[in-house]
N, C-alpha and C. Protein backbone atom coordinates (compact mmCIF):
# COMPACT_ATOMS: atom_id res chain seq x y z
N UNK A 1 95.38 79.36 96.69
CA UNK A 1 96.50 78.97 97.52
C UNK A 1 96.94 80.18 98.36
N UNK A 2 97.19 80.03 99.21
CA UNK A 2 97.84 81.06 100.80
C UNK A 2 99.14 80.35 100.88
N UNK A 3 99.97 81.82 101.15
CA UNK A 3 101.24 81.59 101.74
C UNK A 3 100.98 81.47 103.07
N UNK A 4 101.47 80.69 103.93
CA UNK A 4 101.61 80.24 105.26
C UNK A 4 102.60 80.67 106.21
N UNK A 5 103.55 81.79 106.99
CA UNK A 5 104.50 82.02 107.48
C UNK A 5 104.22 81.53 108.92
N UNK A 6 105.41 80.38 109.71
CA UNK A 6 104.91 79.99 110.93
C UNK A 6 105.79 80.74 111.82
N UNK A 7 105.67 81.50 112.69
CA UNK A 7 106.75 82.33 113.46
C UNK A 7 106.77 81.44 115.17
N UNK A 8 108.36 81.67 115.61
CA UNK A 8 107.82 81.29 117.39
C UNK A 8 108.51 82.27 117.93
N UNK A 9 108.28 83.40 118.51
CA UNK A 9 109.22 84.41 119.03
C UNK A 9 110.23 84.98 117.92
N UNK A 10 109.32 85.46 117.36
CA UNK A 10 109.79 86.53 116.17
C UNK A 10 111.22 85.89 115.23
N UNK A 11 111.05 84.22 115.50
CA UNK A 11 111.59 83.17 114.56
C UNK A 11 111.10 82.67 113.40
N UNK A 12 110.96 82.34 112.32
CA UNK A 12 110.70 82.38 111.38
C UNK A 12 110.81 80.54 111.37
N UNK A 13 109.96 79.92 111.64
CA UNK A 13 110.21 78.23 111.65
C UNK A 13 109.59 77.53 110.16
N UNK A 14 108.58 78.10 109.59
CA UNK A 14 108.02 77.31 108.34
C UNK A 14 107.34 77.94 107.59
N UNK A 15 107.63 78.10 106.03
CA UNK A 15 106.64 78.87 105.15
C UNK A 15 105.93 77.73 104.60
N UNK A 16 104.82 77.57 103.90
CA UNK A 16 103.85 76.56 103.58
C UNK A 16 103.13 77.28 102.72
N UNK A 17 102.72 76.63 101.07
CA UNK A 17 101.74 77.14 100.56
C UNK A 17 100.33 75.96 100.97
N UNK A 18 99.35 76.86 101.78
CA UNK A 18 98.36 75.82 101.92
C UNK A 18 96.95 76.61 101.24
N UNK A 19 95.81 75.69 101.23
CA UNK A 19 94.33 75.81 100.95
C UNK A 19 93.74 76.47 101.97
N UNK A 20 94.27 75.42 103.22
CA UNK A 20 93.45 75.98 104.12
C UNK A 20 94.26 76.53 105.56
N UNK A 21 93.50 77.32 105.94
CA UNK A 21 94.73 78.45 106.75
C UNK A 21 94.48 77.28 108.64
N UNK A 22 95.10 77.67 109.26
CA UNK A 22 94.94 77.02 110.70
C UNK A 22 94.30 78.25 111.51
N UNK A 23 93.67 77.30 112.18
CA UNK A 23 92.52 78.03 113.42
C UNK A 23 93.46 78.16 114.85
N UNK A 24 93.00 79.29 115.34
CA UNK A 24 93.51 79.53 116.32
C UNK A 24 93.21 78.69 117.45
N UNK A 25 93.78 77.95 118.48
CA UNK A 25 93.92 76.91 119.41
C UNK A 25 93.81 75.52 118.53
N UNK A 26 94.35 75.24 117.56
CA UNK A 26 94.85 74.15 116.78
C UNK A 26 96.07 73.34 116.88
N UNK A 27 96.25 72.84 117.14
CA UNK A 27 97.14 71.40 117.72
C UNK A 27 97.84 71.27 116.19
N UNK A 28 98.95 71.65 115.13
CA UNK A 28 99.78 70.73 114.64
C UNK A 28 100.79 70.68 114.95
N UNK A 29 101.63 70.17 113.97
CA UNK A 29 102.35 69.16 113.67
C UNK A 29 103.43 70.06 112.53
N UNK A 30 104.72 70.32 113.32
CA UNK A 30 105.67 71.53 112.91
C UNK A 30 106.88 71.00 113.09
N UNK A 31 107.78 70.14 111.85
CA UNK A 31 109.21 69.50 112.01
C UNK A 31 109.28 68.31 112.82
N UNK A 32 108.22 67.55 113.50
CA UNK A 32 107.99 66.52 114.30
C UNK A 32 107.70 67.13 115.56
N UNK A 33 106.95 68.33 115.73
CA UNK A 33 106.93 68.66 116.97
C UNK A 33 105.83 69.03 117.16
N UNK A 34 105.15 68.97 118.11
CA UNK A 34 103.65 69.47 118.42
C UNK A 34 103.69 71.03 118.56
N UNK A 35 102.85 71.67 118.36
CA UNK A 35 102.81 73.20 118.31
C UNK A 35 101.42 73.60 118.26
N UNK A 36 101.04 74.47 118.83
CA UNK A 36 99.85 75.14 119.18
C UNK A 36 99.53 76.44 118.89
N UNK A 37 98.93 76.67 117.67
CA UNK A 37 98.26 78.30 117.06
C UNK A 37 97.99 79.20 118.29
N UNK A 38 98.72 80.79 118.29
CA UNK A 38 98.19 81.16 119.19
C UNK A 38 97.30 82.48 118.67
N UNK A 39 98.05 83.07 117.44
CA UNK A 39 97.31 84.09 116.97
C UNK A 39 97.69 84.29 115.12
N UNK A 40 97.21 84.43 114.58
CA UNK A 40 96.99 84.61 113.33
C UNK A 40 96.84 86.22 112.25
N UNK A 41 97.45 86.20 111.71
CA UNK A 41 97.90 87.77 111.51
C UNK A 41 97.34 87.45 109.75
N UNK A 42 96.39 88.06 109.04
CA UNK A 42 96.19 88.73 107.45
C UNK A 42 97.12 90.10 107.23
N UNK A 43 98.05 89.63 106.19
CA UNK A 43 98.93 90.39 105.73
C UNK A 43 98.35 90.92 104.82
N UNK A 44 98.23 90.14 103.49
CA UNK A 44 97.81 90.76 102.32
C UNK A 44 96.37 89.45 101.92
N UNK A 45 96.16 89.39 100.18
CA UNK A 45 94.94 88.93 100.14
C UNK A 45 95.06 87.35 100.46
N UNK A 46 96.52 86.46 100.54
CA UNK A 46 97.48 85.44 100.43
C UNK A 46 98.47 85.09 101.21
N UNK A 47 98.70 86.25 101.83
CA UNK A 47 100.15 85.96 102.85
C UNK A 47 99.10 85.97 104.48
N UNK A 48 99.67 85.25 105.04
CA UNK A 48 99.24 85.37 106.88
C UNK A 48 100.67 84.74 107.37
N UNK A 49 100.45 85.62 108.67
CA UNK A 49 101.30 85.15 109.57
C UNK A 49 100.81 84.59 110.58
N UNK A 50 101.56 83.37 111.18
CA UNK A 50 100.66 82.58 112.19
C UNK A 50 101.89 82.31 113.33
N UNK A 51 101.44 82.74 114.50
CA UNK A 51 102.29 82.65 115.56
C UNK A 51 101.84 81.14 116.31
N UNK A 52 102.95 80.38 116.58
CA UNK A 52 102.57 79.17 117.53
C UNK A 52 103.19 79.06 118.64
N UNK A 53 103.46 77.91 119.39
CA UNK A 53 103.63 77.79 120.44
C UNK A 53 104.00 76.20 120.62
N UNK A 54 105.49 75.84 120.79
CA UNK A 54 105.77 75.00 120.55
C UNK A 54 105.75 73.79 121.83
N UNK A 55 105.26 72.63 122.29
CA UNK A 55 105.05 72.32 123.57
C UNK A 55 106.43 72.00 123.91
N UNK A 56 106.55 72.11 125.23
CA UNK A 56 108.15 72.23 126.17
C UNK A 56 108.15 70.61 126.00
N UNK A 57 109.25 70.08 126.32
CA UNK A 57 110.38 68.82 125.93
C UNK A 57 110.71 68.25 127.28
N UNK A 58 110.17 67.23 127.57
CA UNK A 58 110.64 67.11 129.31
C UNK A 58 111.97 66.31 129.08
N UNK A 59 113.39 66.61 129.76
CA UNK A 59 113.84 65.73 129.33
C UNK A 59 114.33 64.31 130.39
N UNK A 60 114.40 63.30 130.18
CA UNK A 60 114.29 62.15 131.37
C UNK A 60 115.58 62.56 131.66
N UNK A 61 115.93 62.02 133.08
CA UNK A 61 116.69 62.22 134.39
C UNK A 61 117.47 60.94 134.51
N UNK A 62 118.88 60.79 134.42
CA UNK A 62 119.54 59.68 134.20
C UNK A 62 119.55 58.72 135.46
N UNK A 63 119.26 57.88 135.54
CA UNK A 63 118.99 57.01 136.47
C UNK A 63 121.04 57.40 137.59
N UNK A 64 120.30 57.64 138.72
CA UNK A 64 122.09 58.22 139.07
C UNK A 64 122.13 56.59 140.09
N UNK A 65 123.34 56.19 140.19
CA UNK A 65 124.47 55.38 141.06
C UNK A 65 125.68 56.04 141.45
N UNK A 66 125.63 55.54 142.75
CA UNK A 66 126.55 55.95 143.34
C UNK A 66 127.92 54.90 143.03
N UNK A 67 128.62 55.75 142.00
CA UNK A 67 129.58 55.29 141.33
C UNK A 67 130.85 54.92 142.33
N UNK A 68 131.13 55.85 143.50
CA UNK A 68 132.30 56.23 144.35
C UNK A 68 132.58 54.99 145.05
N UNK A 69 131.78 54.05 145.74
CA UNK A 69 131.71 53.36 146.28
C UNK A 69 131.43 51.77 145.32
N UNK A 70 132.73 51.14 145.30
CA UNK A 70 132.46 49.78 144.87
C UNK A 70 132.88 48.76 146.15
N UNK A 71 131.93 47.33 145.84
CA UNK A 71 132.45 46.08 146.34
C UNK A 71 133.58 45.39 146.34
N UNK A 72 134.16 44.74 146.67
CA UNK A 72 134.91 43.80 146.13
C UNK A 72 134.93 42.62 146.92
């Protein structure tokens, strides 16, 4: 078993004991969020640190009306 440390800008987002370690340009799956391995650090014979890269959030654009102006 490997300790797992997931960092994003020297943030500390997820420790994990796993089997198997993640490959660098690997696509998971981090709190419901997509994230992308960018570099991978051996600490000791068990610990790694793994830097990711979390994908940006578009957020939708509220449909605008022009409120100012009513009928009657």
């Amino acid at each position: 078993m490997n300790v797992v440390h997931y960092y994003e800008n020297k943030t500390a987002v997820l420790n994990q004991l796993l089997v198997r370690i993640p490959a660098i340009d690997e696509q998971i799956h981090i709190k419901g969020r997509k994230a992308k391995v960018v570099e991978i650090i051996k600490m000791d014979d068990h610990k790694y640190h793994v830097h990711v890269m979390f994908e940006k959030i578009t957020k939708k654009q509220p449909l605008t009306k022009d409120l100012g102006k009513k009928k009657r």
